[in-house]
Protein backbone atom coordinates (compact mmCIF):
# COMPACT_ATOMS: atom_id res chain seq x y z
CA UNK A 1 -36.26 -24.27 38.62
CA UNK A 2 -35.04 -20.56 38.66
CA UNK A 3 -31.59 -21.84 38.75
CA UNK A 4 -32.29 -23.40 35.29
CA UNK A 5 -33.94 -20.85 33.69
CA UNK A 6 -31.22 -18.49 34.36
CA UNK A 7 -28.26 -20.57 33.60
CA UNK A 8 -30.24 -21.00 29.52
CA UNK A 9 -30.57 -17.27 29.48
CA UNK A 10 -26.96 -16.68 30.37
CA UNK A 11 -26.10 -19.44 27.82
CA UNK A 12 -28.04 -17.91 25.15
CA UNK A 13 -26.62 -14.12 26.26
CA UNK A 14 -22.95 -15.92 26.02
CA UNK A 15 -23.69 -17.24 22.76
CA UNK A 16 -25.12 -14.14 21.27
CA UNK A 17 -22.56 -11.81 22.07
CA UNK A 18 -19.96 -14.92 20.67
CA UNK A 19 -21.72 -15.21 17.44
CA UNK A 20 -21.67 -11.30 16.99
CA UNK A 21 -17.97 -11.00 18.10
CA UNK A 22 -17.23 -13.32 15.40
CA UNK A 23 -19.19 -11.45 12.72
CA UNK A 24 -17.81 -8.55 13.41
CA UNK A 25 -14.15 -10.24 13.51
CA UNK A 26 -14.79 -11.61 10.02
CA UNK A 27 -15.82 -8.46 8.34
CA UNK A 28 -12.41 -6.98 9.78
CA UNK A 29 -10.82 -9.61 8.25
CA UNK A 30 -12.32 -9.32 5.16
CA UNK A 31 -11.16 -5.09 5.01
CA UNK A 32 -7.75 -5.94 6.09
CA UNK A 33 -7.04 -8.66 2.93
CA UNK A 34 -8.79 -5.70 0.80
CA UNK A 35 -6.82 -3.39 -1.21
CA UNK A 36 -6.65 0.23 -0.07
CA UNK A 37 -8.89 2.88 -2.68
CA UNK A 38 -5.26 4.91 -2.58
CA UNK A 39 -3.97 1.81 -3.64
CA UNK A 40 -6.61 0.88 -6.49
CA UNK A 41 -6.79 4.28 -7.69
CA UNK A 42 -2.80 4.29 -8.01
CA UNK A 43 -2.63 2.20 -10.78
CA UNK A 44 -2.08 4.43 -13.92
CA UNK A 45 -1.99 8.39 -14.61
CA UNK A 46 -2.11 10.00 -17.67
CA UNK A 47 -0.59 13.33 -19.26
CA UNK A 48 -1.36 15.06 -21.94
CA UNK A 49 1.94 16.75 -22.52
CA UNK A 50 1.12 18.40 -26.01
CA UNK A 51 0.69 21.72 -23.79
CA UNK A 52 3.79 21.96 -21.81
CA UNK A 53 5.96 24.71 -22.17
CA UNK A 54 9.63 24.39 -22.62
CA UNK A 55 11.67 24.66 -19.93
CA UNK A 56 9.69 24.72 -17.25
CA UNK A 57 8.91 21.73 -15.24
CA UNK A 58 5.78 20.16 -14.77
CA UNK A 59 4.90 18.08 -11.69
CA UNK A 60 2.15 15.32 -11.38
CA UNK A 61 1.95 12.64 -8.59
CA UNK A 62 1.74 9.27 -9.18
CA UNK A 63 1.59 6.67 -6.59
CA UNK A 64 3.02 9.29 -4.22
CA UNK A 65 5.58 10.41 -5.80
CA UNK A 66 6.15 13.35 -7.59
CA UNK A 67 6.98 12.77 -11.14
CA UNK A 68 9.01 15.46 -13.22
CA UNK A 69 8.08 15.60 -16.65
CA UNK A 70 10.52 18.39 -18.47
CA UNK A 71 10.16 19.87 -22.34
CA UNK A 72 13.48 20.63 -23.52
CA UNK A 73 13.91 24.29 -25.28
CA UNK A 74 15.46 24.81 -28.68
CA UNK A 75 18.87 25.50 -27.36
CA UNK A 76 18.99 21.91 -25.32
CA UNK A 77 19.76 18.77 -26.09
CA UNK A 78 18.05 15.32 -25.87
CA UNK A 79 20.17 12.72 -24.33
CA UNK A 80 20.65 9.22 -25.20
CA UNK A 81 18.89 6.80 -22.89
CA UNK A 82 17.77 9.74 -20.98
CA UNK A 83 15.29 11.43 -22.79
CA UNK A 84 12.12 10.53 -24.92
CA UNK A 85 10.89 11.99 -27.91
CA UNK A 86 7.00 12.63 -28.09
CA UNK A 87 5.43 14.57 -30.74
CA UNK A 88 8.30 16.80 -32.25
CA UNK A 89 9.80 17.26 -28.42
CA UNK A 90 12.21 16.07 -26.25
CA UNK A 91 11.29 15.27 -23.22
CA UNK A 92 12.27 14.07 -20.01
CA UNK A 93 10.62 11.99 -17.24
CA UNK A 94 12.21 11.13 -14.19
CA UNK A 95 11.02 10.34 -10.29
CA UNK A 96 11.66 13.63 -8.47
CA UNK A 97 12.98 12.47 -5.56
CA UNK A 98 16.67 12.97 -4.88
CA UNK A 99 18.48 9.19 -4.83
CA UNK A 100 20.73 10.55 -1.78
CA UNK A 101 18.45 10.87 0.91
CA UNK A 102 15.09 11.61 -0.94
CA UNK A 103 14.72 14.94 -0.66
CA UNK A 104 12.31 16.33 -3.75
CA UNK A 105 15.06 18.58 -5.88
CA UNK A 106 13.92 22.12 -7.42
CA UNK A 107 14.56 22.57 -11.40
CA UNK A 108 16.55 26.02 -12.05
CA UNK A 109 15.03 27.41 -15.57
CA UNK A 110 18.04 29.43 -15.71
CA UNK A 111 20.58 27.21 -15.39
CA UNK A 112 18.62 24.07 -16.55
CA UNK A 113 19.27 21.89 -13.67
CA UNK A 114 17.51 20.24 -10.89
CA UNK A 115 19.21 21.28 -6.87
CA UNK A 116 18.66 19.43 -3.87
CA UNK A 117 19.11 21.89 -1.17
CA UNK A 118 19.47 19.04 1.40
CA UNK A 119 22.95 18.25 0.59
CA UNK A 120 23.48 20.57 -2.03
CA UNK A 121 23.46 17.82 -5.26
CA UNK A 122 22.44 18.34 -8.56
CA UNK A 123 21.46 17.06 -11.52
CA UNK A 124 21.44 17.74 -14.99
CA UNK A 125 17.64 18.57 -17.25
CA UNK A 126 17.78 14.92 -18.18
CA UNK A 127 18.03 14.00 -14.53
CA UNK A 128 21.71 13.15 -14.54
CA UNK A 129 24.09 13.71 -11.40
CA UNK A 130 26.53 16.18 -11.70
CA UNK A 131 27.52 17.57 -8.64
CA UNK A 132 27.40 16.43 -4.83
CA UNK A 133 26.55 13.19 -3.18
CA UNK A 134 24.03 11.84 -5.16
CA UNK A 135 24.83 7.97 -5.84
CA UNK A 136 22.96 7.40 -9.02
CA UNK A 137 20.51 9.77 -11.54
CA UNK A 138 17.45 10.54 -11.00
CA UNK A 139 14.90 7.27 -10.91
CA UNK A 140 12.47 7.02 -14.14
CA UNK A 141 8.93 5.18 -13.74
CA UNK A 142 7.39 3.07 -15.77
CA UNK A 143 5.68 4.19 -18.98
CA UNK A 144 4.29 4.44 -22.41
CA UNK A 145 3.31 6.47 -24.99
CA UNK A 146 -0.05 7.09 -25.99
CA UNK A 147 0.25 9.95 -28.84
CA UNK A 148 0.85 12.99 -27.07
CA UNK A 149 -0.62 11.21 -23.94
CA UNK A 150 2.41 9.62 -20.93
CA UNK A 151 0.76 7.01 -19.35
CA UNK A 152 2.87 6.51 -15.77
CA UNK A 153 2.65 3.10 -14.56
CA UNK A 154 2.85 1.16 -17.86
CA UNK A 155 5.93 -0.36 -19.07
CA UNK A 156 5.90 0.87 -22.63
CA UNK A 157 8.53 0.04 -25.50
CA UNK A 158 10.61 3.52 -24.87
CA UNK A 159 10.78 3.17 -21.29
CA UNK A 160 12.14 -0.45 -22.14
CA UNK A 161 14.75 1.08 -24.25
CA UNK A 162 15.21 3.64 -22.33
CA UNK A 163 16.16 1.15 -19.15
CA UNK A 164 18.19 -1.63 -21.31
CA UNK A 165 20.92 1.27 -21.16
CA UNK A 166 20.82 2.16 -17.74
């Protein structure tokens, strides 16, 4: 009779600790096939770039990367396919990472280009190569125009143009 009254307990015990091993195993599930927050938060960014200076760069992240967003000066000029005209500026807005090896390139006010001091390239304002081992230009992300407002992560109609002649 003890034997019996035992074995049921340790039954029960066994089937307990199943049923809350596979609770527990669901909800894992269930975060894994979630989305990250970094990842739902990532989406879009916005700019207001009707305060920028000219000339010197300004640097937001989006999606982990850092995104260069440049105001030409008077004495500089917009380039075709390159640049993007918001308000009565030029601008440009490029992925600020180098396309060699990846290396995030400083902008020289001076001499109005971007160096990479990992292999020594460079690129021009608009984020063309110029000098060094740098395969390509400088990447632009998605995006569109709100006013005076450069939402990153939308495919807007000048970043359309703007990629039909790249």
């Amino acid at each position: 009779m003890m034997d019996e009254s035992r074995r049921g307990f340790i039954g029960k015990a066994f089937g307990a600790v199943a049923a809350v091993g596979g609770i527990a195993s669901l909800i894992a599930m269930k975060k894994t096939w979630d989305p990250l927050p970094s990842v739902m938060s990532a989406g879009f960014t916005t700019v207001d770039v009707s305060g920028l200076e000219a000339n010197k760069l300004e640097i937001v992240v989006w999606r982990g990367k850092p995104i260069f967003i440049l105001k030409y000066s008077a004495d500089m000029k917009p380039t075709d396919g390159r640049s993007v005209k918001i308000g009565d500026s030029y601008f440009s807005v490029m992925i600020g990472l180098c396309t060699h090896l990846g290396c995030i390139p400083g902008y020289e006010g001076e001499k109005k280009l971007f160096k990479c001091a990992c292999h020594g390239g460079e690129y021009s304002a608009d984020g063309v190569q110029t000098f060094g081992p740098p395969p390509r230009p400088l990447d632009i992300p998605p995006f569109k125009l709100d006013g005076v407002t450069l939402v990153l992560g939308e495919e807007g109609p000048e970043y359309k143009k703007m990629t039909a002649k790249a």
